[in-house]
C-alpha atoms as a PDB file:
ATOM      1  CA  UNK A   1      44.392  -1.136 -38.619  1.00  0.00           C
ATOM      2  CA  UNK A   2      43.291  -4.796 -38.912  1.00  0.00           C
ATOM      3  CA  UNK A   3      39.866  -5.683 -36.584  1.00  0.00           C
ATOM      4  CA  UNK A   4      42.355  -8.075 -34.124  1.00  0.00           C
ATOM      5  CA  UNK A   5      44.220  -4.831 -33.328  1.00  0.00           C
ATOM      6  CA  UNK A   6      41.671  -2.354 -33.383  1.00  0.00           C
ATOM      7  CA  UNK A   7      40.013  -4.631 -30.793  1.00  0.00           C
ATOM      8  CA  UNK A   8      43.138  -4.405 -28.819  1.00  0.00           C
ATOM      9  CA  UNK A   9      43.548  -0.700 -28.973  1.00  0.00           C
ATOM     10  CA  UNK A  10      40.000  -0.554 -28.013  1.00  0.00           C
ATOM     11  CA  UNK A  11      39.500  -2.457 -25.036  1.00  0.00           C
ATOM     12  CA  UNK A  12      42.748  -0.489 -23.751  1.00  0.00           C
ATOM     13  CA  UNK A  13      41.124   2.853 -25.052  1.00  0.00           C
ATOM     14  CA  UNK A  14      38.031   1.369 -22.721  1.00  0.00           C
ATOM     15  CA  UNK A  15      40.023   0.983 -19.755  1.00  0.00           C
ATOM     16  CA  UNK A  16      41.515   3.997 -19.631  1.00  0.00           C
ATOM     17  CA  UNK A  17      38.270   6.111 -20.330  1.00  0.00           C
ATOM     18  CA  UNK A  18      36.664   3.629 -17.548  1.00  0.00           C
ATOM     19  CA  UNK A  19      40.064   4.457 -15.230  1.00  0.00           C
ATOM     20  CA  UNK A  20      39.283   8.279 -15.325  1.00  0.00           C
ATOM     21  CA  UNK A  21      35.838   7.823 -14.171  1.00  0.00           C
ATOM     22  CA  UNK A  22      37.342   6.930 -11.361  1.00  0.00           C
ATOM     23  CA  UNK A  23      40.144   9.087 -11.452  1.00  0.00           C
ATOM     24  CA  UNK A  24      37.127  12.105 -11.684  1.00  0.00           C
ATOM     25  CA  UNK A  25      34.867  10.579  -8.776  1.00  0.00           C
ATOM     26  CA  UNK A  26      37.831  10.759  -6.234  1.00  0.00           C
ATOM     27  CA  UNK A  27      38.512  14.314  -7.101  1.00  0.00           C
ATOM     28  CA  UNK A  28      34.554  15.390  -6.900  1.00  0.00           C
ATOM     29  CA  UNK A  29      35.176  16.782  -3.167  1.00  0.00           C
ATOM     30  CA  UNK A  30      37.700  19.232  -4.695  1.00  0.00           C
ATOM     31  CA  UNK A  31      35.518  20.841  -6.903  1.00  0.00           C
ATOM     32  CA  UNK A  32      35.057  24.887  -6.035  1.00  0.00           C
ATOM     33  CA  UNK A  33      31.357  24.750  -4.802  1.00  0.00           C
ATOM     34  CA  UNK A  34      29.829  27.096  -7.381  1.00  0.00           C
ATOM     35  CA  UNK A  35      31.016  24.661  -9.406  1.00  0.00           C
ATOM     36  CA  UNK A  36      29.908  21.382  -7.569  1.00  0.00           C
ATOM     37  CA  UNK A  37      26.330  20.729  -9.165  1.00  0.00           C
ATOM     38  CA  UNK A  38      27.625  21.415 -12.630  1.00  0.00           C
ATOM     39  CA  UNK A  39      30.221  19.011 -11.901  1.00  0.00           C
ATOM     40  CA  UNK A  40      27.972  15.846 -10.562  1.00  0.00           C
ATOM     41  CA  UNK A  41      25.523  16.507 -13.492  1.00  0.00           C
ATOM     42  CA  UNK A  42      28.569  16.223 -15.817  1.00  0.00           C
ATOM     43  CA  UNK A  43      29.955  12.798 -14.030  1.00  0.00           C
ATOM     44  CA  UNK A  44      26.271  11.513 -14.196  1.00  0.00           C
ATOM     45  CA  UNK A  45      26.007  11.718 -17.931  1.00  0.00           C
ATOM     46  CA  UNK A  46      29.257  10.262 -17.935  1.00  0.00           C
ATOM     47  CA  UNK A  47      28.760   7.445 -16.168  1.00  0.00           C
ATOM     48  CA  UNK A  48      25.695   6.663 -18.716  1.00  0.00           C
ATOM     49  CA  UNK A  49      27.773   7.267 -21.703  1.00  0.00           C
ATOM     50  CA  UNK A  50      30.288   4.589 -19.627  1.00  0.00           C
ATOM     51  CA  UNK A  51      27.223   2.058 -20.154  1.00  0.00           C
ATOM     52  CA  UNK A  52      26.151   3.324 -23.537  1.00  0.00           C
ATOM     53  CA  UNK A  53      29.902   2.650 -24.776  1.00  0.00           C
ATOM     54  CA  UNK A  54      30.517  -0.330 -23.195  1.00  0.00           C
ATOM     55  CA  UNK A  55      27.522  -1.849 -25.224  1.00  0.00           C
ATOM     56  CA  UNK A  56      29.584  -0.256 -28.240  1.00  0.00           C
ATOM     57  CA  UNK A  57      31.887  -2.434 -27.301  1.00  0.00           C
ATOM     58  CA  UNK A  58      30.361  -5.714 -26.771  1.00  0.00           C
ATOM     59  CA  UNK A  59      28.952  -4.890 -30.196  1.00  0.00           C
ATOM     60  CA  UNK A  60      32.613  -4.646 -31.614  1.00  0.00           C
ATOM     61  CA  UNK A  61      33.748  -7.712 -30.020  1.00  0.00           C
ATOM     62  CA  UNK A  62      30.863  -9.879 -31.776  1.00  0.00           C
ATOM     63  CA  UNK A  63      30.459  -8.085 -35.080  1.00  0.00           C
ATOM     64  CA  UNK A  64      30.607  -9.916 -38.259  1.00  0.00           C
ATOM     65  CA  UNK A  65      32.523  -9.225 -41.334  1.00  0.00           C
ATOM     66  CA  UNK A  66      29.614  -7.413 -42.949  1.00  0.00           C
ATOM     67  CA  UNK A  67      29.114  -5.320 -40.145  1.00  0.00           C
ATOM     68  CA  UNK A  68      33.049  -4.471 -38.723  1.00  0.00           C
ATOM     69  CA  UNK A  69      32.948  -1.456 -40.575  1.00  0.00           C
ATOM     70  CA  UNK A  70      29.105  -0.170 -39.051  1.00  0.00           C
ATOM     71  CA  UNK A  71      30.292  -1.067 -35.694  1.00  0.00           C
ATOM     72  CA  UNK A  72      33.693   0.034 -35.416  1.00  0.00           C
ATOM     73  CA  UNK A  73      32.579   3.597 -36.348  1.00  0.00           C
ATOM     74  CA  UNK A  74      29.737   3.397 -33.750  1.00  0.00           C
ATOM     75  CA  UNK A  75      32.349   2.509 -31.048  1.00  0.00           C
ATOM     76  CA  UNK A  76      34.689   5.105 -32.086  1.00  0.00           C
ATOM     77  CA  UNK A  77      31.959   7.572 -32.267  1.00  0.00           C
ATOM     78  CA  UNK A  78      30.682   6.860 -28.756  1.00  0.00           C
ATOM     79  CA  UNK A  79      34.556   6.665 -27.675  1.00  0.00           C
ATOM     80  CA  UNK A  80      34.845   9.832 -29.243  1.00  0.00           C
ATOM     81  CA  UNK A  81      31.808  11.482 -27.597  1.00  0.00           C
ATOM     82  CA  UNK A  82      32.698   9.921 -23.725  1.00  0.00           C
ATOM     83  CA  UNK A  83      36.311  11.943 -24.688  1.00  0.00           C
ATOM     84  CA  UNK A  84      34.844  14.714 -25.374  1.00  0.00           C
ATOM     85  CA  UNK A  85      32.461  14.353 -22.132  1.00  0.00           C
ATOM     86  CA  UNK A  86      35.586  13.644 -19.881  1.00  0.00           C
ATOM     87  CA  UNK A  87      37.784  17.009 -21.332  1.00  0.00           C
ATOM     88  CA  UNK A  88      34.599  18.822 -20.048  1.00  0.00           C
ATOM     89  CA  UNK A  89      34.408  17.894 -17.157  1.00  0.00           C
ATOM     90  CA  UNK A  90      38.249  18.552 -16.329  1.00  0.00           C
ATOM     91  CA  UNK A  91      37.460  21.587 -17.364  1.00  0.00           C
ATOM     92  CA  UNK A  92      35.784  22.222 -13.991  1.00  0.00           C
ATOM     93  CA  UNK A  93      38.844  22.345 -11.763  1.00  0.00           C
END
């Protein structure tokens, strides 16, 4: 995939990681309660990651040439990670 596209596909990825943060934060009063703290920890660290891969992003959008290739795996590393953080969490209900 050529960097115009894979910028493309990753804004989109962005917004709909950034759309099930919200998606999660209207469902937190229908966690079970044994399960309620474990849940809130979970969306905490996920709203960090949010930050931590939005910088990812910003990164992406201004790399150079020389760096595409250093940047584009850190994005898709974090992307992959805030995934990964998000199927958790689901996990819960």
């Amino acid at each position: 995939m050529d960097k115009e596209n894979f910028k493309k596909a990753a804004k989109k990825s962005l917004n709909n990681l950034f759309a099930k943060i919200d998606e999660l934060e209207a469902k937190k009063d229908k966690v079970k309660a044994d399960s309620k703290a474990e849940y809130e920890e979970k969306l905490a660290r996920l709203k960090s990651q949010k930050d931590n891969l939005q910088a990812k992003y910003n990164e992406l959008i201004k790399a150079s040439d020389e760096k595409w290739g250093e940047v584009k795996n850190a994005f898709s590393s974090a992307a992959d990670s805030f995934k990964e953080g998000v199927s958790k969490i689901s996990s819960l209900f």
